[in-house]
C-alpha atoms as a PDB file:
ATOM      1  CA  UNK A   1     189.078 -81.866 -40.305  1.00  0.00           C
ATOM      2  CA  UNK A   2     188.639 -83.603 -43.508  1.00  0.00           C
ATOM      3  CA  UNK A   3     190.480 -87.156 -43.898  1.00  0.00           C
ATOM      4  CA  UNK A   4     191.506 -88.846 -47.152  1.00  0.00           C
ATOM      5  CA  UNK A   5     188.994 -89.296 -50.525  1.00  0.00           C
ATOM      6  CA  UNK A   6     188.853 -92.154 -51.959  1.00  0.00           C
ATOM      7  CA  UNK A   7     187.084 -92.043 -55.815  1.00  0.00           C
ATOM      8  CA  UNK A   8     183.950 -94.626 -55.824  1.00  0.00           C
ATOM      9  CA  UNK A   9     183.932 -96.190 -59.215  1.00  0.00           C
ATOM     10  CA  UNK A  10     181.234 -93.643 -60.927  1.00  0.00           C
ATOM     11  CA  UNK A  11     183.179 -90.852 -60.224  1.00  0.00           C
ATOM     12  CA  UNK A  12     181.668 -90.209 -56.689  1.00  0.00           C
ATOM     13  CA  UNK A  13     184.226 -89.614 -53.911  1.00  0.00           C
ATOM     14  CA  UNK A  14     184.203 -90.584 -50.268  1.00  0.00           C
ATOM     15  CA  UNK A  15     185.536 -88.551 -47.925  1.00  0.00           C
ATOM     16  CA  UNK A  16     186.011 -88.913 -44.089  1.00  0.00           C
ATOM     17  CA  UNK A  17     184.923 -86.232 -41.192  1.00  0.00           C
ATOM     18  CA  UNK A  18     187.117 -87.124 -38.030  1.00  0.00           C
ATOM     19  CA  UNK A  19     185.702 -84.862 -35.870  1.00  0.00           C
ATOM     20  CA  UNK A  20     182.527 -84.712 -33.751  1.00  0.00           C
ATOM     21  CA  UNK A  21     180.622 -85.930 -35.321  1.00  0.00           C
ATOM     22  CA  UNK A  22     182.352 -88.258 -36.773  1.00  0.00           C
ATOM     23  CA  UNK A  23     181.042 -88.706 -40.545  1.00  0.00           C
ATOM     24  CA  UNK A  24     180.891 -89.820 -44.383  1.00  0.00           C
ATOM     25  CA  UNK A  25     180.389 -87.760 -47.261  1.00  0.00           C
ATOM     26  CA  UNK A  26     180.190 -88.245 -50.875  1.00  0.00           C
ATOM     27  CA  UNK A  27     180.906 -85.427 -53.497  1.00  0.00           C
ATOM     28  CA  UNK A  28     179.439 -86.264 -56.944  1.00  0.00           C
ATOM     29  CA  UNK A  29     181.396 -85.198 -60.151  1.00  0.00           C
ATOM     30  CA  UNK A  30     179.211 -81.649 -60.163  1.00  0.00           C
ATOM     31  CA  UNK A  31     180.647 -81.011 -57.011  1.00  0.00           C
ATOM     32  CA  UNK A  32     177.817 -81.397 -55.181  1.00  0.00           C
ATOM     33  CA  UNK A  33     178.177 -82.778 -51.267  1.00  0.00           C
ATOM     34  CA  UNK A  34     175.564 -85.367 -50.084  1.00  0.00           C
ATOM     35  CA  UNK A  35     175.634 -87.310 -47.020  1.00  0.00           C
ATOM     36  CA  UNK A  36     176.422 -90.952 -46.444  1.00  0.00           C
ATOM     37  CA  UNK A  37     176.564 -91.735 -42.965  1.00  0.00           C
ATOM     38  CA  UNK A  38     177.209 -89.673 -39.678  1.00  0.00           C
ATOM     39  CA  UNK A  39     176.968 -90.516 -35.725  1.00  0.00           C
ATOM     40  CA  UNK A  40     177.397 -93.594 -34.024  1.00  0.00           C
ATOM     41  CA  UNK A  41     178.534 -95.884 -33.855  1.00  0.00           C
ATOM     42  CA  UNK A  42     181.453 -93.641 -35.951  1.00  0.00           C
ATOM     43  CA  UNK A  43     183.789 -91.904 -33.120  1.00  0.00           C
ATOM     44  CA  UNK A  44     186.422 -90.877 -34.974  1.00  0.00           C
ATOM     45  CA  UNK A  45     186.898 -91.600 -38.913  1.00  0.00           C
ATOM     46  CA  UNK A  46     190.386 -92.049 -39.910  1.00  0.00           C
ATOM     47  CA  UNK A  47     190.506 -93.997 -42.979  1.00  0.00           C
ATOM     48  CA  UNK A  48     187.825 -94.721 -45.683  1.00  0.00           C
ATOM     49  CA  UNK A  49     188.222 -96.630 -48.784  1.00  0.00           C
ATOM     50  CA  UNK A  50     185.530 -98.070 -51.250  1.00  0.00           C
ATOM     51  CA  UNK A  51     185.282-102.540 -51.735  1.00  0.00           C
ATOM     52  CA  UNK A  52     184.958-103.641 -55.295  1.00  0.00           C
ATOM     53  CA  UNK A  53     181.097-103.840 -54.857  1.00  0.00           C
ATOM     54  CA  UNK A  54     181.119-100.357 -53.458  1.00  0.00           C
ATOM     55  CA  UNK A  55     180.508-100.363 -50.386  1.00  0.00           C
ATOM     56  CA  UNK A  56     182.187 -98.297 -47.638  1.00  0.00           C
ATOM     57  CA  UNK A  57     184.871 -99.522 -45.492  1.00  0.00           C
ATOM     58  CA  UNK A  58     185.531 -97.068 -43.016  1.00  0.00           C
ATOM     59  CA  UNK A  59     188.824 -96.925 -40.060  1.00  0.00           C
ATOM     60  CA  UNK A  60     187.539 -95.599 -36.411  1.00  0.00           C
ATOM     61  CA  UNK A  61     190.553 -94.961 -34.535  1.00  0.00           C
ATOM     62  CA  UNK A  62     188.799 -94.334 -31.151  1.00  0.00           C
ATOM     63  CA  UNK A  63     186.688 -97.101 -31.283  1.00  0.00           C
ATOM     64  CA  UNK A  64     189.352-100.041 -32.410  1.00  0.00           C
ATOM     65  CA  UNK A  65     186.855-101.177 -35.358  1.00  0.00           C
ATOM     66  CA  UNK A  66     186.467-101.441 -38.978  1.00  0.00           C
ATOM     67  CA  UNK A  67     182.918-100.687 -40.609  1.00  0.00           C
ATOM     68  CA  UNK A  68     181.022-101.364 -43.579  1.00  0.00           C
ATOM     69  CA  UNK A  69     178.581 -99.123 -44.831  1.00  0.00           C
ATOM     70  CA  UNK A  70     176.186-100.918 -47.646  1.00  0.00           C
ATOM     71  CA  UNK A  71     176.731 -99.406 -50.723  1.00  0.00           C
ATOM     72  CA  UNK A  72     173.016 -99.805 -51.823  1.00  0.00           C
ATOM     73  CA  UNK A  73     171.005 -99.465 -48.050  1.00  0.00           C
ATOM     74  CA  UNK A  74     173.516 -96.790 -46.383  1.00  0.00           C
ATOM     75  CA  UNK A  75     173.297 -98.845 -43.102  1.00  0.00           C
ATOM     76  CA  UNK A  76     176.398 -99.383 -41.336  1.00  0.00           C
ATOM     77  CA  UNK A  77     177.705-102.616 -39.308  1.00  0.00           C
ATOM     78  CA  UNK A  78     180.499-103.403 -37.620  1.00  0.00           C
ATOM     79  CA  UNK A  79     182.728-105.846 -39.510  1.00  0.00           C
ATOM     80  CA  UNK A  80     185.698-106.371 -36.750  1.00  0.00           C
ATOM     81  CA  UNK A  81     186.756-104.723 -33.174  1.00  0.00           C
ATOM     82  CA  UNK A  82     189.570-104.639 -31.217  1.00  0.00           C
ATOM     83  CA  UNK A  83     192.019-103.819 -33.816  1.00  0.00           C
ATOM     84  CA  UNK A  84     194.280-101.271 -31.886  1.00  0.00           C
ATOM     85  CA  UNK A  85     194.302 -97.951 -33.413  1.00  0.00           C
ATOM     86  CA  UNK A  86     193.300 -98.691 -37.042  1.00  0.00           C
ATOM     87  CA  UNK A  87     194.529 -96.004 -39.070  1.00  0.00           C
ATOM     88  CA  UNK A  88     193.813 -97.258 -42.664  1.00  0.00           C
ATOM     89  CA  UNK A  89     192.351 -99.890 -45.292  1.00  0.00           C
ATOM     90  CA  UNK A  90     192.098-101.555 -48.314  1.00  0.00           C
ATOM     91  CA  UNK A  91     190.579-104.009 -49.952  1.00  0.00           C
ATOM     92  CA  UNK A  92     193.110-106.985 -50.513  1.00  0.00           C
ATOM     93  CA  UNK A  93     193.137-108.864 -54.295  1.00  0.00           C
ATOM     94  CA  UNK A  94     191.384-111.803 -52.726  1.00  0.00           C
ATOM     95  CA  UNK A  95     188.897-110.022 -50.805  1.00  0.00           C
ATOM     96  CA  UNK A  96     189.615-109.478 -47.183  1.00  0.00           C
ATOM     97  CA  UNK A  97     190.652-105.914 -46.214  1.00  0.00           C
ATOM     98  CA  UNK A  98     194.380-104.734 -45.103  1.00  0.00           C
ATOM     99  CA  UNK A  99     194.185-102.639 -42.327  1.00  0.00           C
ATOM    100  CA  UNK A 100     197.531-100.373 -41.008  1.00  0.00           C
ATOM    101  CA  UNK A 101     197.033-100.210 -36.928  1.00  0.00           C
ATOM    102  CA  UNK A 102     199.130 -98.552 -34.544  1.00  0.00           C
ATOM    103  CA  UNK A 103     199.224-101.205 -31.877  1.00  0.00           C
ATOM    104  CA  UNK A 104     202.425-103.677 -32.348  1.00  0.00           C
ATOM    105  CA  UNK A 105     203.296-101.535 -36.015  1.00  0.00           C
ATOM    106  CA  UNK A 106     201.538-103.865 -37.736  1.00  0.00           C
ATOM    107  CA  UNK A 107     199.365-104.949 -40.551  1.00  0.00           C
ATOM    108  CA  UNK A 108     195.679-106.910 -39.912  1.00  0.00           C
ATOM    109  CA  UNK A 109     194.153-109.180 -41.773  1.00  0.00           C
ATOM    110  CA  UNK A 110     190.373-108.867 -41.813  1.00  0.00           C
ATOM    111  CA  UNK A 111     188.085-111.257 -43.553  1.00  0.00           C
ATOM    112  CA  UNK A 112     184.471-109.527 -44.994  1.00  0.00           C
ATOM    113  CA  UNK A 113     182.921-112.096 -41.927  1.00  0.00           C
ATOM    114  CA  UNK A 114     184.816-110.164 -39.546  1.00  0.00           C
ATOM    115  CA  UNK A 115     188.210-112.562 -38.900  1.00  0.00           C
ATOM    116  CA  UNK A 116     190.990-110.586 -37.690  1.00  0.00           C
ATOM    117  CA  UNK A 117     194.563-111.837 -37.956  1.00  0.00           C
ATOM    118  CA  UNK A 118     197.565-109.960 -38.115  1.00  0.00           C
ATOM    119  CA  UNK A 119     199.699-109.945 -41.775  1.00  0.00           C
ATOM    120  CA  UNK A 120     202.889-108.522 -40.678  1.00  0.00           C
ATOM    121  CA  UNK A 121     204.261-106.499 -38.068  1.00  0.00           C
ATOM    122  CA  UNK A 122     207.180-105.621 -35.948  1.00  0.00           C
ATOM    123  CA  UNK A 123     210.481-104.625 -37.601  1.00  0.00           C
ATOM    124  CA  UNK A 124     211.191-102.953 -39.771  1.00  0.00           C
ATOM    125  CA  UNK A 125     208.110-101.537 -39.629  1.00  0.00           C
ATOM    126  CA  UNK A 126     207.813 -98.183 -37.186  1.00  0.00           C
ATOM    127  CA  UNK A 127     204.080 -97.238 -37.793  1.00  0.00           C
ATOM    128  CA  UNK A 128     202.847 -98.562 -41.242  1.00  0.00           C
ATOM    129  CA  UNK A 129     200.078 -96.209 -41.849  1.00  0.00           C
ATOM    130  CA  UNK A 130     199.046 -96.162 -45.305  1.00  0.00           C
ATOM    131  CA  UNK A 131     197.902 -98.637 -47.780  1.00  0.00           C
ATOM    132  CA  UNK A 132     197.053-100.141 -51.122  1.00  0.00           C
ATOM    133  CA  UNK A 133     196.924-103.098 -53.109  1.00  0.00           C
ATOM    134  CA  UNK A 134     199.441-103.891 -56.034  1.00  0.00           C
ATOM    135  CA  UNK A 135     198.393-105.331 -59.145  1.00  0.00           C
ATOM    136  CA  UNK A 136     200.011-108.637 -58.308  1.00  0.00           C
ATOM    137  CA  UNK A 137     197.883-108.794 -55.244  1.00  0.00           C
ATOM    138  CA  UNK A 138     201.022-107.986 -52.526  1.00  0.00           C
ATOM    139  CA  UNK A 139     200.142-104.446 -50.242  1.00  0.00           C
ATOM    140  CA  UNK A 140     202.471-101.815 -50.488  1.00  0.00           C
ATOM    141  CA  UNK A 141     202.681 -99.321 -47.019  1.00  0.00           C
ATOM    142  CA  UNK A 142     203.930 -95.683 -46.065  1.00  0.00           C
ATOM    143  CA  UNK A 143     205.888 -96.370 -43.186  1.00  0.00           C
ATOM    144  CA  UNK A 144     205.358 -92.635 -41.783  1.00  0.00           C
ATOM    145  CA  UNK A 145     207.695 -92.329 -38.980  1.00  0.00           C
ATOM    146  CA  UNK A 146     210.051 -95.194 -40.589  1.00  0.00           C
ATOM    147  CA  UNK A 147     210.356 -93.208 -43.828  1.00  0.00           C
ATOM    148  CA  UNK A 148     210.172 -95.818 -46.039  1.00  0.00           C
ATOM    149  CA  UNK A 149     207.598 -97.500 -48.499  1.00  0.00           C
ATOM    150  CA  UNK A 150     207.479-101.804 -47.699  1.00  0.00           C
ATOM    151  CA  UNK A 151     205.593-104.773 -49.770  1.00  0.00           C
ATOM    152  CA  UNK A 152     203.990-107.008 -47.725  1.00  0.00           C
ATOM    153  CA  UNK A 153     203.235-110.469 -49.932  1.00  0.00           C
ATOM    154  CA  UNK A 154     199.831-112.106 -48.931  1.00  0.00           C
ATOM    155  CA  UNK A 155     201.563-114.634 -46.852  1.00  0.00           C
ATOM    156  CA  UNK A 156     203.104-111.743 -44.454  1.00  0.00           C
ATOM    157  CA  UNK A 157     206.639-111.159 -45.709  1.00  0.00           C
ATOM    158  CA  UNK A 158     207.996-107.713 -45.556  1.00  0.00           C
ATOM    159  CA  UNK A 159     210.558-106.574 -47.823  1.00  0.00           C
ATOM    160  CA  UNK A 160     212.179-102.395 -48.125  1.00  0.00           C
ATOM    161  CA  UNK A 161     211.140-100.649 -51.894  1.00  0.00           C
ATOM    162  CA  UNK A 162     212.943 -97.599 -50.745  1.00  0.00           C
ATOM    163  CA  UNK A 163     213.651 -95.672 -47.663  1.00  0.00           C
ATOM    164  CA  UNK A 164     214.844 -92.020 -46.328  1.00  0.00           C
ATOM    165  CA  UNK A 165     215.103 -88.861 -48.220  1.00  0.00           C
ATOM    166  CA  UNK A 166     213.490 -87.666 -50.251  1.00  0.00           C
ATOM    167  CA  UNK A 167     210.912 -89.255 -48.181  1.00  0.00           C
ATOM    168  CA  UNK A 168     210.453 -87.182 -44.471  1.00  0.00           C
ATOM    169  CA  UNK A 169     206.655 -88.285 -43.607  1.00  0.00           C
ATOM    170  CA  UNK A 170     205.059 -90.940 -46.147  1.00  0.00           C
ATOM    171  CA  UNK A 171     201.375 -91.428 -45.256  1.00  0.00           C
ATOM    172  CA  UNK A 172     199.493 -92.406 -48.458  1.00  0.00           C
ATOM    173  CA  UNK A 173     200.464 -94.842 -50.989  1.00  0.00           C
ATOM    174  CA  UNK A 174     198.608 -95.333 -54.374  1.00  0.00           C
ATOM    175  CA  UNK A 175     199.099 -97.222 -57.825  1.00  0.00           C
ATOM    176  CA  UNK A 176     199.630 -95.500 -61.351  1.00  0.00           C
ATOM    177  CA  UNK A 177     198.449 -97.633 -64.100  1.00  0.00           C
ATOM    178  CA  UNK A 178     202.131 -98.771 -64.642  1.00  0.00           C
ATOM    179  CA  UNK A 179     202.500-100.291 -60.966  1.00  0.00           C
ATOM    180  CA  UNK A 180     204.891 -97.357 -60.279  1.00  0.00           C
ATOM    181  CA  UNK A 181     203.565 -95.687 -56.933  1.00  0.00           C
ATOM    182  CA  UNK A 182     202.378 -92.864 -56.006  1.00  0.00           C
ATOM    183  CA  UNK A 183     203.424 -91.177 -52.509  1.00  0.00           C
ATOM    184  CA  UNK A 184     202.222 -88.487 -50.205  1.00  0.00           C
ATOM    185  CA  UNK A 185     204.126 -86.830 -47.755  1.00  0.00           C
ATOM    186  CA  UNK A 186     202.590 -85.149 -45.016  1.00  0.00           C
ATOM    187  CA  UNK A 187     205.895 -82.890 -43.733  1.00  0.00           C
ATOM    188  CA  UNK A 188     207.205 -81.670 -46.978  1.00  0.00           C
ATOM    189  CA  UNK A 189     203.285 -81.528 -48.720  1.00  0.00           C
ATOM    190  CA  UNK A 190     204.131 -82.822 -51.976  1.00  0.00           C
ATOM    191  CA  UNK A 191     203.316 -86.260 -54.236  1.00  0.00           C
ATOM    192  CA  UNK A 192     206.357 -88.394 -55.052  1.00  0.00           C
ATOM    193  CA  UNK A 193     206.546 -90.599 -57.376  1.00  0.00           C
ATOM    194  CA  UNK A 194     208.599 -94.294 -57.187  1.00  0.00           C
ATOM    195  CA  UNK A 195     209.489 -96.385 -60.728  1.00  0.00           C
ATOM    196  CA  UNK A 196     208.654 -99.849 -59.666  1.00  0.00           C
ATOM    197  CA  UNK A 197     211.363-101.301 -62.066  1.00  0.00           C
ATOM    198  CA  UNK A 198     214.071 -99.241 -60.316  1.00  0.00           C
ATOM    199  CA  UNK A 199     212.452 -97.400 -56.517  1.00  0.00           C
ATOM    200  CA  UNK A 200     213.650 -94.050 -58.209  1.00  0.00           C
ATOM    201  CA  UNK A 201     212.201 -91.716 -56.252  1.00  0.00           C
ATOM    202  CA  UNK A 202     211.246 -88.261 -57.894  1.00  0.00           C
ATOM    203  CA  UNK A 203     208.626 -85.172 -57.384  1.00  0.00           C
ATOM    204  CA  UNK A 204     205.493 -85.844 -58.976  1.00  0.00           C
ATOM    205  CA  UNK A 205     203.081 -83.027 -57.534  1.00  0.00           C
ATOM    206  CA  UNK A 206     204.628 -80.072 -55.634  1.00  0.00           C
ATOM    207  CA  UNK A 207     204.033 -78.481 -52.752  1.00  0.00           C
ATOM    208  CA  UNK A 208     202.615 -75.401 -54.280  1.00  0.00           C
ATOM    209  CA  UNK A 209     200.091 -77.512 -55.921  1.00  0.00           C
ATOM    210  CA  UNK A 210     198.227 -79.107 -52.621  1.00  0.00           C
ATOM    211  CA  UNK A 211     197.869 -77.503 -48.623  1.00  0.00           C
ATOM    212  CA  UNK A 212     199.157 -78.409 -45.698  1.00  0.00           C
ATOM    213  CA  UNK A 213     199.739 -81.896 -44.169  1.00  0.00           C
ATOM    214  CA  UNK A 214     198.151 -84.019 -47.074  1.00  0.00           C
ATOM    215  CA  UNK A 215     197.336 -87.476 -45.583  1.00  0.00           C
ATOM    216  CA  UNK A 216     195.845 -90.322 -47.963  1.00  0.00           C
ATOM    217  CA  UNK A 217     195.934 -90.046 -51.698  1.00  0.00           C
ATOM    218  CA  UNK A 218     194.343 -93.239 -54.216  1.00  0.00           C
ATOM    219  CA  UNK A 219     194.638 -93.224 -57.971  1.00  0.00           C
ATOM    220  CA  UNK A 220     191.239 -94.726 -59.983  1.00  0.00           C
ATOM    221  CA  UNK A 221     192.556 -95.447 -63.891  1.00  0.00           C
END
């Protein structure tokens, strides 16, 4: 099945294949459907987002690693292992990449040379799963199974934005252009919207309006 898009600067978007095989696609603003990259060493491509200089970063949950695919070449490389389920990433204001992974509930570190350390993790997280970068250069995650939406400051602390219902299965958080965020929800298959001045939460797209189980969502203003 079809994983989250992430829009390429240029209108392109990128969008994941998790199953066998495993692959990367780009869809040009005619619609049109063109390959990027497919087979090994992809096993299973969970989470896909684009670096500032365009090139691919792609999530492999099976295989524990985080890729690059060169945005001018197409090749692929292996920028870090071992990272324990990564689920997804972003690229961070400084330049590494934020990546969510299910082993410990925590949040990596990973330097463009392939350094992993881990951000935050532990309580209160419960799985952080997805991600983004604010405009102040902090990460705000979907806590899925924890209901809730956390920043995590570049030095690791964790602090709540807003937790519980509405929210039943948050899985993709994005930025408007006013820093308020925008949340999907994978149960109740809708896009919520949270004011950053006050972590009102409110319907933004309805349920009608996408299918079933929507996973990753990005904004590009």
């Amino acid at each position: 099945s079809l994983l989250p898009a992430q829009v390429v600067r240029g209108g392109d978007v990128v969008v994941t294949n998790a199953s066998s095989p495993a692959a990367v696609f780009r869809i040009d603003p005619s619609g049109a459907v063109l390959p990027v990259y497919s087979g090994a060493p992809l096993l299973s491509a969970t989470g896909v987002s684009v670096a500032r200089n365009r090139d691919v970063l792609v999530t492999d949950f099976t295989s524990n690693s985080l890729f690059r695919i060169d945005a001018q070449t197409g090749a692929i490389s292996t920028i870090a292992g071992g990272l324990g389920g990564p689920l997804r990433v972003c690229e961070m204001l400084d330049g590494d990449f934020a990546v969510t992974s299910n082993s410990g509930h925590s949040v990596l570190r990973v330097t463009p040379t392939g350094v992993v350390t881990t951000l935050a993790s532990g309580a209160p997280f419960n799985r952080p799963f997805g991600v983004c970068s604010d405009l102040n250069g902090d990460l705000l995650v979907a806590d899925d199974i924890g209901r809730a939406i956390h920043r995590v400051t570049p030095s690791g602390a964790i602090s709540m934005l807003t937790t519980g219902l509405p929210l039943r299965l948050p899985q993709g958080v994005a930025l408007f252009p006013n820093g308020d965020y925008a949340v999907i929800d994978g149960l109740v298959d809708l896009v919520f919207r949270v004011a950053r001045a006050t972590n009102v939460v409110s319907t933004w797209v309805p349920a009608s309006s996408l299918g079933v189980n929507p996973e990753g969502i990005v904004t590009d203003w």
